[in-house]
Protein backbone atom coordinates (compact mmCIF):
# COMPACT_ATOMS: atom_id res chain seq x y z
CA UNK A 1 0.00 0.00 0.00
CA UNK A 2 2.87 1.75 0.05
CA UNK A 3 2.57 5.28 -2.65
CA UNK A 4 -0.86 5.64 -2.21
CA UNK A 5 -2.63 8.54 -1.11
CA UNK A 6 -3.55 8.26 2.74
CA UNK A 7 -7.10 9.17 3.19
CA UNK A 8 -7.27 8.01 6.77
CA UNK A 9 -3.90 7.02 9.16
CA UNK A 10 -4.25 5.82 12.76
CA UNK A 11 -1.62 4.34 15.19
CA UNK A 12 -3.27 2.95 18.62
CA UNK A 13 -1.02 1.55 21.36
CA UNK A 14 -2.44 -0.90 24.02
CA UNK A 15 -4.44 0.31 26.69
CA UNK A 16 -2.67 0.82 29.94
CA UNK A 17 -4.77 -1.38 32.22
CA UNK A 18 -3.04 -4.45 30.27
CA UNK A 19 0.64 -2.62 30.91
CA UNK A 20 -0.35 -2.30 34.72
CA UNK A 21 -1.24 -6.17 34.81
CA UNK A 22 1.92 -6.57 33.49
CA UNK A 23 3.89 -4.91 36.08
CA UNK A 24 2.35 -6.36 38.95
CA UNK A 25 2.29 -9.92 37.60
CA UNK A 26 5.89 -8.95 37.36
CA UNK A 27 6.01 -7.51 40.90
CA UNK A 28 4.20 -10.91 42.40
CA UNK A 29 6.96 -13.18 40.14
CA UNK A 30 9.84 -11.47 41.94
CA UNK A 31 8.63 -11.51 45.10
CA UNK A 32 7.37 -15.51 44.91
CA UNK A 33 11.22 -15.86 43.24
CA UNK A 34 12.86 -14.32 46.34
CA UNK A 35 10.59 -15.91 48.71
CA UNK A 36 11.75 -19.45 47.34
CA UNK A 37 15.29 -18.48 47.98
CA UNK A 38 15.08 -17.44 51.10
CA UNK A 39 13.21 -20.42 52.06
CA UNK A 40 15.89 -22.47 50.08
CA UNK A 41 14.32 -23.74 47.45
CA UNK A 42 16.74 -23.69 44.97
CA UNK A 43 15.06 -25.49 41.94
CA UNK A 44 11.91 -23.98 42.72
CA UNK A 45 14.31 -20.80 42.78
CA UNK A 46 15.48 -21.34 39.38
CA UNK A 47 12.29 -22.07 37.48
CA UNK A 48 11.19 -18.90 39.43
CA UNK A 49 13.64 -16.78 38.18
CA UNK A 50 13.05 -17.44 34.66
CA UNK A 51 9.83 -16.41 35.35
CA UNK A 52 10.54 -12.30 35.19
CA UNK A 53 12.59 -12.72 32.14
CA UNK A 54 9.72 -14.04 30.32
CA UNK A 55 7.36 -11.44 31.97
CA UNK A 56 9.40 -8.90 30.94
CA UNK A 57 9.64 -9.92 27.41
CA UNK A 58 6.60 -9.97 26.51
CA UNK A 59 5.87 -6.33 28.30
CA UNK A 60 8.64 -5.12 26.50
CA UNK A 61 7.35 -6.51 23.17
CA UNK A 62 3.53 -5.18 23.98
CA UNK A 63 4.52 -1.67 24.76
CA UNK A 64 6.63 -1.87 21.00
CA UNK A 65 3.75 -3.33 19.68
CA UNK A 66 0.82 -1.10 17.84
CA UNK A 67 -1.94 -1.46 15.79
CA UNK A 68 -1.64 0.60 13.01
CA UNK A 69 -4.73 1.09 10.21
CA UNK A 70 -4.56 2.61 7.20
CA UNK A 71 -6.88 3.54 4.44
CA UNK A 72 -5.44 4.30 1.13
CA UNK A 73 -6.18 4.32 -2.35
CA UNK A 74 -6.26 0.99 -3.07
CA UNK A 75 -7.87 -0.48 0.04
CA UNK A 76 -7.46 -0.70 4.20
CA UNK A 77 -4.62 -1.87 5.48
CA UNK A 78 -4.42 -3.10 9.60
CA UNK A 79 -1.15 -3.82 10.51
CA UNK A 80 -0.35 -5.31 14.57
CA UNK A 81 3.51 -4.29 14.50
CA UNK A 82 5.31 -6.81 15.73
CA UNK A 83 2.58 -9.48 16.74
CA UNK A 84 0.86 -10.37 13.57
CA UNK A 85 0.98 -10.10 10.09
CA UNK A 86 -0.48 -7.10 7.98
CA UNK A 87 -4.16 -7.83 6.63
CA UNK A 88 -4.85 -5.81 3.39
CA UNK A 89 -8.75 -5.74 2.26
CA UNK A 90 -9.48 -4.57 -1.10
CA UNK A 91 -12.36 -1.99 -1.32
CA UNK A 92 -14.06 -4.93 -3.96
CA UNK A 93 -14.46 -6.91 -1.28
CA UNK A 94 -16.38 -4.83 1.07
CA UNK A 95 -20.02 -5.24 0.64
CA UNK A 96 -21.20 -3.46 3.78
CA UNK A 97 -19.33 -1.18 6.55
CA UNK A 98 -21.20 0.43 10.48
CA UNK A 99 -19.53 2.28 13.10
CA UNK A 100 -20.24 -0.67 15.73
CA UNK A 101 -19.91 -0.70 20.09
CA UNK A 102 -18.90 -3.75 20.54
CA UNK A 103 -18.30 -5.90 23.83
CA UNK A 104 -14.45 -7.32 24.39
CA UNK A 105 -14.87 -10.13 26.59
CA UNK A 106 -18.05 -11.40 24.94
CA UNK A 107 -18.30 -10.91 21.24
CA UNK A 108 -13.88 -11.60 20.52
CA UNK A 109 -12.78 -12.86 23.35
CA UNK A 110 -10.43 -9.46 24.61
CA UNK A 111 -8.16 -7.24 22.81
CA UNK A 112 -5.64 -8.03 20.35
CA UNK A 113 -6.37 -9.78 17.32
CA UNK A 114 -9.48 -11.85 18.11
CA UNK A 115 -11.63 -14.72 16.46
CA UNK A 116 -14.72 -14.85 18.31
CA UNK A 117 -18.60 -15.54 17.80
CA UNK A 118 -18.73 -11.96 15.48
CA UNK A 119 -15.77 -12.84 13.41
CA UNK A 120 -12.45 -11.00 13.82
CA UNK A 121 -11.27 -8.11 15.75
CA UNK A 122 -8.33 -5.92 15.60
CA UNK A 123 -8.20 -3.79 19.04
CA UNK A 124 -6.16 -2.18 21.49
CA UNK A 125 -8.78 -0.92 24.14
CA UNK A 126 -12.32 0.40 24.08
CA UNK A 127 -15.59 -0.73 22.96
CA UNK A 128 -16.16 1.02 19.39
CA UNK A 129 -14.61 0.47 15.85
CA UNK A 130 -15.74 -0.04 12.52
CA UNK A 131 -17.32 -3.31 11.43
CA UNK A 132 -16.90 -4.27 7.91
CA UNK A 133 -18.68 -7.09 6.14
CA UNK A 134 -16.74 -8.81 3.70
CA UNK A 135 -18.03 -10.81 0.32
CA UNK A 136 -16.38 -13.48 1.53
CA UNK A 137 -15.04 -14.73 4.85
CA UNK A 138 -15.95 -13.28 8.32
CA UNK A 139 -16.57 -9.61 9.25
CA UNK A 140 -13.69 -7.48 10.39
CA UNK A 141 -14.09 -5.37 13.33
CA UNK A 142 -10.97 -2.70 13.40
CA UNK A 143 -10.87 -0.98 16.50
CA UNK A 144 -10.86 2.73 16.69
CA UNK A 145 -10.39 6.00 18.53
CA UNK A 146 -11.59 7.76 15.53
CA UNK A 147 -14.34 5.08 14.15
CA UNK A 148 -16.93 7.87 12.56
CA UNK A 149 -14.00 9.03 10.91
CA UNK A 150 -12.33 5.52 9.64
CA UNK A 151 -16.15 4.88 8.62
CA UNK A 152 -16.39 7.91 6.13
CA UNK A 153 -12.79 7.06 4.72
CA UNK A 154 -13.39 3.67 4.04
CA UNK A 155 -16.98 4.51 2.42
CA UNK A 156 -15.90 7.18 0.40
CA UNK A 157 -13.23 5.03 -1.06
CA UNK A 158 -15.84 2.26 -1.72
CA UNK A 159 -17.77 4.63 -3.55
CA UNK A 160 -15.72 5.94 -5.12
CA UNK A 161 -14.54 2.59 -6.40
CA UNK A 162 -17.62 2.11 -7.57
CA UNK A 163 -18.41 4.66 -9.66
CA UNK A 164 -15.05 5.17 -11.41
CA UNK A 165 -14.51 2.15 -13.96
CA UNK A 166 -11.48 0.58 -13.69
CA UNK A 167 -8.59 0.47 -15.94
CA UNK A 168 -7.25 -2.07 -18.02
């Protein structure tokens, strides 16, 4: 998607309620690992200890992580940066688009990318995005701070697609 023209651009970064159960399932790792030393333990110690590393790791790689979507000329692009690959959908395959609240838990399961009972999700936080209907395959529900906005960018492409023909 690269040279197109951006008609709508928006980087989200994950809320900080996950960050903060991070940290203190960090917190409660490190003080379980120093309690099993103390209390000489040492394998117990040792599995323990591995135990931040791992925590920290995958903090680390949240906090680099964002979703990033992107509507440009020739279709919308959502892109998790360092946790899953880039899904492009081409504005032919759109057959029907709604600003949508949505429930986390229930309808996908959380945040992140999501397969659940109302197809898939991209999110970061929140309760609102835009849900697009595809001709094929499951709907797409792309989280957004901005959704009336992604909404009109996405539609105006789509119509627009559809009323100029296309070249051969």
């Amino acid at each position: 998607m690269e040279g197109n023209v951006s008609r709508f651009h928006e980087e989200q970064h994950f809320h900080d309620a996950l960050m903060g159960l991070l940290v203190l399932a960090m917190i409660f790792i490190v003080g379980v690992t120093v309690l099993a030393v103390v209390l000489s333990r040492p394998n117990d110690a040792l599995l323990l200890a591995t135990a931040p590393v791992v925590v920290v790791l995958v903090a680390a790689l949240i906090s680099l992580s964002h979703l990033d979507v992107d509507v440009t000329d020739s279709g919308v692009s959502i892109a998790f940066r360092h946790l899953w690959p880039t899904r492009r959908i081409a504005f032919g395959d759109i057959v029907g688009l709604e600003v949508k609240h949505y429930r986390p838990l229930i309808d996908y399961g959380g945040w992140g990318v999501r397969l659940g009972p109302a197809g898939w999700a991209y999110t970061t936080g929140g309760d609102v995005g835009v849900k697009i209907r595809l001709r094929k395959g499951l709907p797409v529900l792309i989280g957004s701070r901005h959704p009336h906005e992604l909404e009109a960018a996405i539609r105006s492409a789509v119509e627009a697609q559809v009323t100029t023909p296309h070249r051969a």
